[in-house]
Protein backbone atom coordinates (compact mmCIF):
# COMPACT_ATOMS: atom_id res chain seq x y z
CA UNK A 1 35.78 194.35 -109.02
CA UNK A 2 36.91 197.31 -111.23
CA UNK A 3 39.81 197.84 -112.50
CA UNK A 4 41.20 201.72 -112.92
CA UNK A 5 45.10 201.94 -114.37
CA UNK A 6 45.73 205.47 -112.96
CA UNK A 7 48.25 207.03 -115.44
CA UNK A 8 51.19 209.39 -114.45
CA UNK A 9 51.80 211.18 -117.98
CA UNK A 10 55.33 212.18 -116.54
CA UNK A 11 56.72 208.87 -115.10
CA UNK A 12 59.93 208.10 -116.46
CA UNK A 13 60.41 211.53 -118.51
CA UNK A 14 57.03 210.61 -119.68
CA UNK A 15 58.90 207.83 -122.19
CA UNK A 16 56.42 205.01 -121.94
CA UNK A 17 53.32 207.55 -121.32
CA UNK A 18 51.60 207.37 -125.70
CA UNK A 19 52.04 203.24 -125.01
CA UNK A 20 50.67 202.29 -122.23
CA UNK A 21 47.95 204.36 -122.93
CA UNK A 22 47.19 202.91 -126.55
CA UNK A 23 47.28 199.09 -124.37
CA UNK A 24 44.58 199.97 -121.74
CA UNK A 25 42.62 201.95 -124.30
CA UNK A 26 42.85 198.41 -126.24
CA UNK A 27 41.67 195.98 -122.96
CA UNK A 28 39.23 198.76 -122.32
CA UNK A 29 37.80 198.27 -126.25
CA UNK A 30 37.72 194.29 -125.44
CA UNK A 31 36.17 194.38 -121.84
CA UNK A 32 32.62 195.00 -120.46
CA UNK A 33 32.84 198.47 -118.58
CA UNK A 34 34.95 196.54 -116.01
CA UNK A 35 38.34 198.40 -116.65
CA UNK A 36 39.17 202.50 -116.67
CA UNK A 37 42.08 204.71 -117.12
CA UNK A 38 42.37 208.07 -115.07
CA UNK A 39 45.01 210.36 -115.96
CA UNK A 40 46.97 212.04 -113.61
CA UNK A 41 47.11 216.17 -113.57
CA UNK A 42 49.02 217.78 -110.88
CA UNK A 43 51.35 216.48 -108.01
CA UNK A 44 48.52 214.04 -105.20
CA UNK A 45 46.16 214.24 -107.88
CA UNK A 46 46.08 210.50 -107.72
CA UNK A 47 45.45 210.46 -103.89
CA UNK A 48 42.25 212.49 -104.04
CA UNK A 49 40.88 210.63 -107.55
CA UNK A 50 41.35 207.13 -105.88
CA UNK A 51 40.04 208.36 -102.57
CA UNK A 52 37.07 209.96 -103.87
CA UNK A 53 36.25 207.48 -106.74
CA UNK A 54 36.17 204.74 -103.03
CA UNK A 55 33.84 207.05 -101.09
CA UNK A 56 31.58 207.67 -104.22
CA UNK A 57 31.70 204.25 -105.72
CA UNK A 58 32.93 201.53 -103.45
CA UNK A 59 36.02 199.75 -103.76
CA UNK A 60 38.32 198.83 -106.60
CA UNK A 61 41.66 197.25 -107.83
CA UNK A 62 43.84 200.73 -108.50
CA UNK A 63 46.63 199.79 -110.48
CA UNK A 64 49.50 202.93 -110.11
CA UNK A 65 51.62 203.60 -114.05
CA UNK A 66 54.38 205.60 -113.06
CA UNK A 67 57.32 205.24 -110.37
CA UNK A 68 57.08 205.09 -106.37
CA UNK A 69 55.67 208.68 -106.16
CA UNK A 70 52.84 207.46 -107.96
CA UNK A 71 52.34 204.42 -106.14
CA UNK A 72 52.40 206.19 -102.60
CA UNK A 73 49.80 208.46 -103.63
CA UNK A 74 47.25 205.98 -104.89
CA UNK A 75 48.29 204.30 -101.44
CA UNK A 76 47.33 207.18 -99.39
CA UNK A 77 44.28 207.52 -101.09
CA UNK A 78 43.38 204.33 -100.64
CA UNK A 79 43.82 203.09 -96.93
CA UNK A 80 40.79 204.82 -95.29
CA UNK A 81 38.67 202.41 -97.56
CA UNK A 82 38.27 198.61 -97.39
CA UNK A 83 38.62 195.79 -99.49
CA UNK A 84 40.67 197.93 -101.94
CA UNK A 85 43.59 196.88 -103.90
CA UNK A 86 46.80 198.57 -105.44
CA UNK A 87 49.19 197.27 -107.79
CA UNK A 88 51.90 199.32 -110.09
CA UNK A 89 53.26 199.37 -113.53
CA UNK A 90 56.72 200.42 -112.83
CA UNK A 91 56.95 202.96 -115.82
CA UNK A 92 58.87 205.76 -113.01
CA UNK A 93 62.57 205.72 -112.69
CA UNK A 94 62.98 204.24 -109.21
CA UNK A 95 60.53 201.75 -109.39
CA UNK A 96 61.69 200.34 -105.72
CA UNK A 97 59.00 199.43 -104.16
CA UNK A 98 57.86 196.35 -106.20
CA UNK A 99 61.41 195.27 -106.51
CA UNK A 100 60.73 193.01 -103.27
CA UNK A 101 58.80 190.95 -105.75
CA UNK A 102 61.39 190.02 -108.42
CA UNK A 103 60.70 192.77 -109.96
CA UNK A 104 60.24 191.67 -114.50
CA UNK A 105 58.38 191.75 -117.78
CA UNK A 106 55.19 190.16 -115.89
CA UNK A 107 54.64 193.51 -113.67
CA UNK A 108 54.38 195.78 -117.10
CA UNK A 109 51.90 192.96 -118.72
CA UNK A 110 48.02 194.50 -118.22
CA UNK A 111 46.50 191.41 -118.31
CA UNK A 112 48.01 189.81 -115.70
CA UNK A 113 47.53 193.29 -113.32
CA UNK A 114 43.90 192.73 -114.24
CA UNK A 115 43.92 189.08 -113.02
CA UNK A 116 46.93 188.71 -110.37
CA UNK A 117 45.74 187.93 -106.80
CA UNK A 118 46.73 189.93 -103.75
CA UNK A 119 49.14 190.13 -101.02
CA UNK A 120 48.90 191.80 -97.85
CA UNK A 121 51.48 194.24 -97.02
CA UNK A 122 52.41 196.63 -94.62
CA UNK A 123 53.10 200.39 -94.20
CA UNK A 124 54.66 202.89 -92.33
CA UNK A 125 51.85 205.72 -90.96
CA UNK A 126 54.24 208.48 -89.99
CA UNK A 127 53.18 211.60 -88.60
CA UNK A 128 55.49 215.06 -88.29
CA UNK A 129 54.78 218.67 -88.96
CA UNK A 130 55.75 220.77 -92.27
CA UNK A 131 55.89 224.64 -92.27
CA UNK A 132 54.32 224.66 -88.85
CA UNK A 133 51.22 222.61 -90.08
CA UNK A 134 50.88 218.65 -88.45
CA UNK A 135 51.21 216.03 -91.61
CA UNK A 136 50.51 211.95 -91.55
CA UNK A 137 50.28 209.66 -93.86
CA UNK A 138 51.51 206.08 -95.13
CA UNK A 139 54.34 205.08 -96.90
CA UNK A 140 54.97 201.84 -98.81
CA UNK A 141 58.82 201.66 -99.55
CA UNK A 142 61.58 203.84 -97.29
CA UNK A 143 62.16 207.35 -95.57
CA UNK A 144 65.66 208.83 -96.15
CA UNK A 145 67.46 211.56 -93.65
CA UNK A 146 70.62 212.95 -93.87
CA UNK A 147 73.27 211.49 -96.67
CA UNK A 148 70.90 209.61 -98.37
CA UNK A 149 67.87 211.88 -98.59
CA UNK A 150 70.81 214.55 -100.29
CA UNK A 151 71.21 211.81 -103.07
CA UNK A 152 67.61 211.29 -103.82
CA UNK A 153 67.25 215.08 -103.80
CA UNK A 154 70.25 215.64 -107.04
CA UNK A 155 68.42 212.49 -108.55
CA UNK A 156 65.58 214.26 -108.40
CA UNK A 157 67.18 216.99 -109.86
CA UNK A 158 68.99 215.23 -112.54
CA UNK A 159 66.29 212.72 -113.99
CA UNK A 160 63.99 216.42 -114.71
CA UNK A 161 67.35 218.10 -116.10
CA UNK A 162 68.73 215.36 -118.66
CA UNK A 163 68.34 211.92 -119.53
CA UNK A 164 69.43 209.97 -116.68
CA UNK A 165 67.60 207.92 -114.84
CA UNK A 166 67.58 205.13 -112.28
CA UNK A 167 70.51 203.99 -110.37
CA UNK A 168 72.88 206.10 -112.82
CA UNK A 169 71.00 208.76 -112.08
CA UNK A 170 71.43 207.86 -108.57
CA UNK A 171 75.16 206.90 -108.77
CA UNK A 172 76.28 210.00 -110.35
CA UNK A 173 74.51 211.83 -107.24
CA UNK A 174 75.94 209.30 -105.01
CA UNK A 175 79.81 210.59 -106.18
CA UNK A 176 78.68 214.30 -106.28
CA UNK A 177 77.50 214.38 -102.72
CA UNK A 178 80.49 211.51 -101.66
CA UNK A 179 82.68 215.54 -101.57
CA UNK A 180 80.06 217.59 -99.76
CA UNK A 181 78.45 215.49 -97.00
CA UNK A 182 76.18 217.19 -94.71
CA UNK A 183 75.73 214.64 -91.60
CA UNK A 184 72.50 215.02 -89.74
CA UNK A 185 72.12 215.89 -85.65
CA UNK A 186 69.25 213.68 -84.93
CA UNK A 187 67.74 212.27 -81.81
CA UNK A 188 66.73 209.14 -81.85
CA UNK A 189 63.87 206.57 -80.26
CA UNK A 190 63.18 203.36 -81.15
CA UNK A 191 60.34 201.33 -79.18
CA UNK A 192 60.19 204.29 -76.42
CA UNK A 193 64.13 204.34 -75.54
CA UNK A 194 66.47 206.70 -76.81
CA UNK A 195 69.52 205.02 -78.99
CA UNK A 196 71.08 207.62 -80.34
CA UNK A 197 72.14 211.17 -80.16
CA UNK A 198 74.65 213.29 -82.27
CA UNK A 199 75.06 213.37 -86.04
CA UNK A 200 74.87 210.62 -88.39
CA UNK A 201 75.77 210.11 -91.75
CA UNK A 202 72.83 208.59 -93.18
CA UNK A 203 69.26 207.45 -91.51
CA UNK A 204 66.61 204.93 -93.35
CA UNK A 205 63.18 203.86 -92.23
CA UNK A 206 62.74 200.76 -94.23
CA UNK A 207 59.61 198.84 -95.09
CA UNK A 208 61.25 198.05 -97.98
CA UNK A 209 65.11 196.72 -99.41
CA UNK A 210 65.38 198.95 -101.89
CA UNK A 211 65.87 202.60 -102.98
CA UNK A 212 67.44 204.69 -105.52
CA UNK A 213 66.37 202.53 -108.57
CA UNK A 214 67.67 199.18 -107.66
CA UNK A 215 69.94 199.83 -104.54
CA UNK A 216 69.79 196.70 -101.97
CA UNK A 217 70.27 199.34 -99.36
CA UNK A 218 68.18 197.67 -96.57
CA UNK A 219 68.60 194.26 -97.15
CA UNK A 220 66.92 192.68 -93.74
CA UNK A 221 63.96 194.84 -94.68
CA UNK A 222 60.28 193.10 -95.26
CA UNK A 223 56.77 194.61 -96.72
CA UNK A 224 54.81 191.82 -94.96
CA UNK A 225 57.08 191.08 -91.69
CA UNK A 226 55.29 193.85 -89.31
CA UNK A 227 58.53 195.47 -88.80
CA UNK A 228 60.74 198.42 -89.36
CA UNK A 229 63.94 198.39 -90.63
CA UNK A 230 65.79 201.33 -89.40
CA UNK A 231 69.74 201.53 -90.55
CA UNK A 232 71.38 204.64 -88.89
CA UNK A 233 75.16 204.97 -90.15
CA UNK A 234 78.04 206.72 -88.56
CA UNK A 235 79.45 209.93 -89.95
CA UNK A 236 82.76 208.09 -91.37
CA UNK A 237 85.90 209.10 -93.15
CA UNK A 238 85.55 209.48 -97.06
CA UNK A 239 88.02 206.63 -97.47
CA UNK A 240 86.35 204.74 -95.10
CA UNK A 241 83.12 205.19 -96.64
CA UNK A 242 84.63 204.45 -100.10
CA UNK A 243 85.61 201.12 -99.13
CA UNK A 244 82.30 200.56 -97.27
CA UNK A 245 79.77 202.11 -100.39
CA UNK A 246 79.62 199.24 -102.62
CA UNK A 247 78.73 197.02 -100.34
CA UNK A 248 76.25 199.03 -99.02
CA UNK A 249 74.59 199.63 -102.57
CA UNK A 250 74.58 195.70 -103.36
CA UNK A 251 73.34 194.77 -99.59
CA UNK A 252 76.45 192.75 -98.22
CA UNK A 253 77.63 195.05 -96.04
CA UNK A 254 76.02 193.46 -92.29
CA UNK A 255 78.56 190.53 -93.58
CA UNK A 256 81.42 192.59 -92.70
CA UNK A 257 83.69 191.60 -89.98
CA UNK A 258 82.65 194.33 -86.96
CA UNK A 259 79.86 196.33 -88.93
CA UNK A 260 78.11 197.43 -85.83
CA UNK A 261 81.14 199.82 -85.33
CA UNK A 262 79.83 201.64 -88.23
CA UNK A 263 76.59 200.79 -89.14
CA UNK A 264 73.50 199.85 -87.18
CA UNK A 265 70.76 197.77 -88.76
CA UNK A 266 67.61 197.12 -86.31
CA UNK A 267 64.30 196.14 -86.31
CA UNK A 268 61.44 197.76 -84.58
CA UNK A 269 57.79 198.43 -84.17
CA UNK A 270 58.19 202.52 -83.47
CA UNK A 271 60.61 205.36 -84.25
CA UNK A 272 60.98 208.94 -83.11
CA UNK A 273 62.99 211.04 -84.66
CA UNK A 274 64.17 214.29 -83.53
CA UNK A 275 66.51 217.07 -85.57
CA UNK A 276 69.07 219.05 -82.59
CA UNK A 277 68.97 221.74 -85.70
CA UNK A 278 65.83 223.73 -86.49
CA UNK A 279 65.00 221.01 -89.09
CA UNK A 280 65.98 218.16 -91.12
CA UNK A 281 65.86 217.15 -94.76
CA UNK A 282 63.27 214.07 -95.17
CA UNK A 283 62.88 212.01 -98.40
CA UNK A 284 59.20 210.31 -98.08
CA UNK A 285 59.41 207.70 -100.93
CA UNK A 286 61.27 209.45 -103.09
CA UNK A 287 60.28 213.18 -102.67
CA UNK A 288 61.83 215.43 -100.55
CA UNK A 289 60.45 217.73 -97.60
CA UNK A 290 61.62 220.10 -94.46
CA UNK A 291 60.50 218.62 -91.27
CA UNK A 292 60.51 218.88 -87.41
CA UNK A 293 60.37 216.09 -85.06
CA UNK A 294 58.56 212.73 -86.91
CA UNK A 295 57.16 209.69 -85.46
CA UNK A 296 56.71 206.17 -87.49
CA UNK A 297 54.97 203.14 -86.76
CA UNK A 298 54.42 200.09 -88.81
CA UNK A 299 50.64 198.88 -89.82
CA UNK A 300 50.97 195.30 -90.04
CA UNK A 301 48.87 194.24 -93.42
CA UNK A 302 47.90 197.66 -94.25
CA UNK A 303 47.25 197.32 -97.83
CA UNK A 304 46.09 194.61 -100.41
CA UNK A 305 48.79 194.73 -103.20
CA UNK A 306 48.54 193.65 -107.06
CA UNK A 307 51.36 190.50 -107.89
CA UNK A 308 50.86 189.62 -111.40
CA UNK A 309 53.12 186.32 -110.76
CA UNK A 310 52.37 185.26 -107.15
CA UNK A 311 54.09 182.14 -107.07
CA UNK A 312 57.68 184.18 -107.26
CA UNK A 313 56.63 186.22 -104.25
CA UNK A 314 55.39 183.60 -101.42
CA UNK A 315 58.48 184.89 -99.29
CA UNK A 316 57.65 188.31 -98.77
CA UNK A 317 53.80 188.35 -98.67
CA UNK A 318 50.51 186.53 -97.28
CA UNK A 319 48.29 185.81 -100.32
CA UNK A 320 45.00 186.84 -99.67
């Protein structure tokens, strides 16, 4: 099977874009038409290159250089196709996703992209409706409403503006938006009964543990356990939510004597969510969108992903 690194020149302020480059240009140099490099142009321009390269040419092993955006576009492009596989060089400034795989040197060595075997993992296939037009797709890592989606949207914001990036990036947003918190009125349904009505601080649908460059924010969460991971979060008190933040960010908070009362952390096979306003702020993976009413669903096994050292990831994945 070919192998295609598909190159975001931004990732990461565009830092790492001159090296990688010069490495795949050198295993392209050493191998026998077997390996190829597409550069990205434009925001989805991965999407449509890996999804037309599959209905032109057949499968391949796609292997994602940039951060989570990147990743989750070669995804979409990919799952209408069989037999493919995705992997990522974690050269973005989140870089959550393949964090549920001990996450280290081995994921940014080539080689071992080009000859690490597969897991299966799931998705999330979520379908809502932006500017009055419907919208689906998948997503690999975690959907943010309310508090959290605010954060990713000033990290966003400062990672293009200066030179943070990651979870300081994400921690100086964290503190801005600690003083200006905008809880969401949300509706919401989990496996066909309503649980919830009213505002809420903070609302993640997790395939993933991770967001924000590192944060264990979702720590129950799976890729390969054919579940969602939904944590919905009461509108607290600032001091309250002080004490509680840490915690949160490291993933110890369930062990808190009487959690529930503040936080609830479920998992499920379907989620509806509905905004009481005319629309709510929605992070998909990262990047940030207006929506109406959105409905998720996991896809057990969806996708064949890349794990340059399988051995360290048996827990979280079915080799394949």
């Amino acid at each position: 099977m070919k192998t295609i690194f598909v190159v975001n020149p931004n990732a990461g302020q565009g830092k790492k874009f001159d090296r990688i480059i010069d490495e795949i240009n050198g295993i392209c140099e050493r191998s026998e038409n077997n390996i190829g490099v597409y550069i990205t142009r434009a925001p989805n321009d991965a999407k449509v290159f890996v999804a037309e390269y599959c209905k032109n040419n057949g499968p391949a092993r796609f292997i994602a250089c940039g951060g989570d955006g990147t990743f989750s576009e070669v995804l979409n492009g990919s799952l209408e196709f069989e037999n493919v596989e995705i992997g990522i060089v974690p050269i973005g400034t989140g870089n959550d996703f393949c964090r549920n795989f001990s996450l280290d040197a081995r994921f940014f060595d080539l080689e071992k992209q080009i000859s690490g075997e597969c897991v299966k993992c799931d998705a999330i296939r979520y379908i809502t409706n932006i500017d009055n037009q419907p919208k689906s797709g998948y997503c690999a890592n975690m959907f943010n409403i309310g508090f959290d989606c605010d954060v990713a949207d000033m990290t966003n914001y400062i990672k293009d503006r200066t030179d943070f990036g990651g979870p300081l990036a994400y921690i100086i947003s964290i503190i801005a938006n600690l003083f200006n918190r905008k809880p969401a009125n949300l509706e919401i349904e989990i496996d066909g009964a309503v649980v919830h009505k009213g505002e809420l601080l903070l609302t993640s649908i997790a395939n993933g543990s991770y967001c924000g460059g590192g944060l264990k924010t979702n720590p129950i969460a799976r890729v390969s356990d054919g579940f969602i991971n939904i944590n919905m979060v009461k509108n607290i008190s600032l001091p309250r939510l002080l004490k509680l933040l840490p915690r949160y960010i490291n993933g110890s908070y369930l062990k808190i004597k009487n959690i529930g009362e503040i936080v609830s952390s479920l998992k499920c096979k379907k989620v509806k969510i509905t905004s009481n306003e005319k629309t709510m702020r929605f992070s998909i993976d990262g990047e940030i969108t207006d929506t109406g009413t959105t409905e998720f669903e996991i896809i057990p096994g969806a996708f064949r992903f890349v794990v340059p050292a399988y051995a360290e990831c048996a827990k979280q994945a079915e080799c394949v």
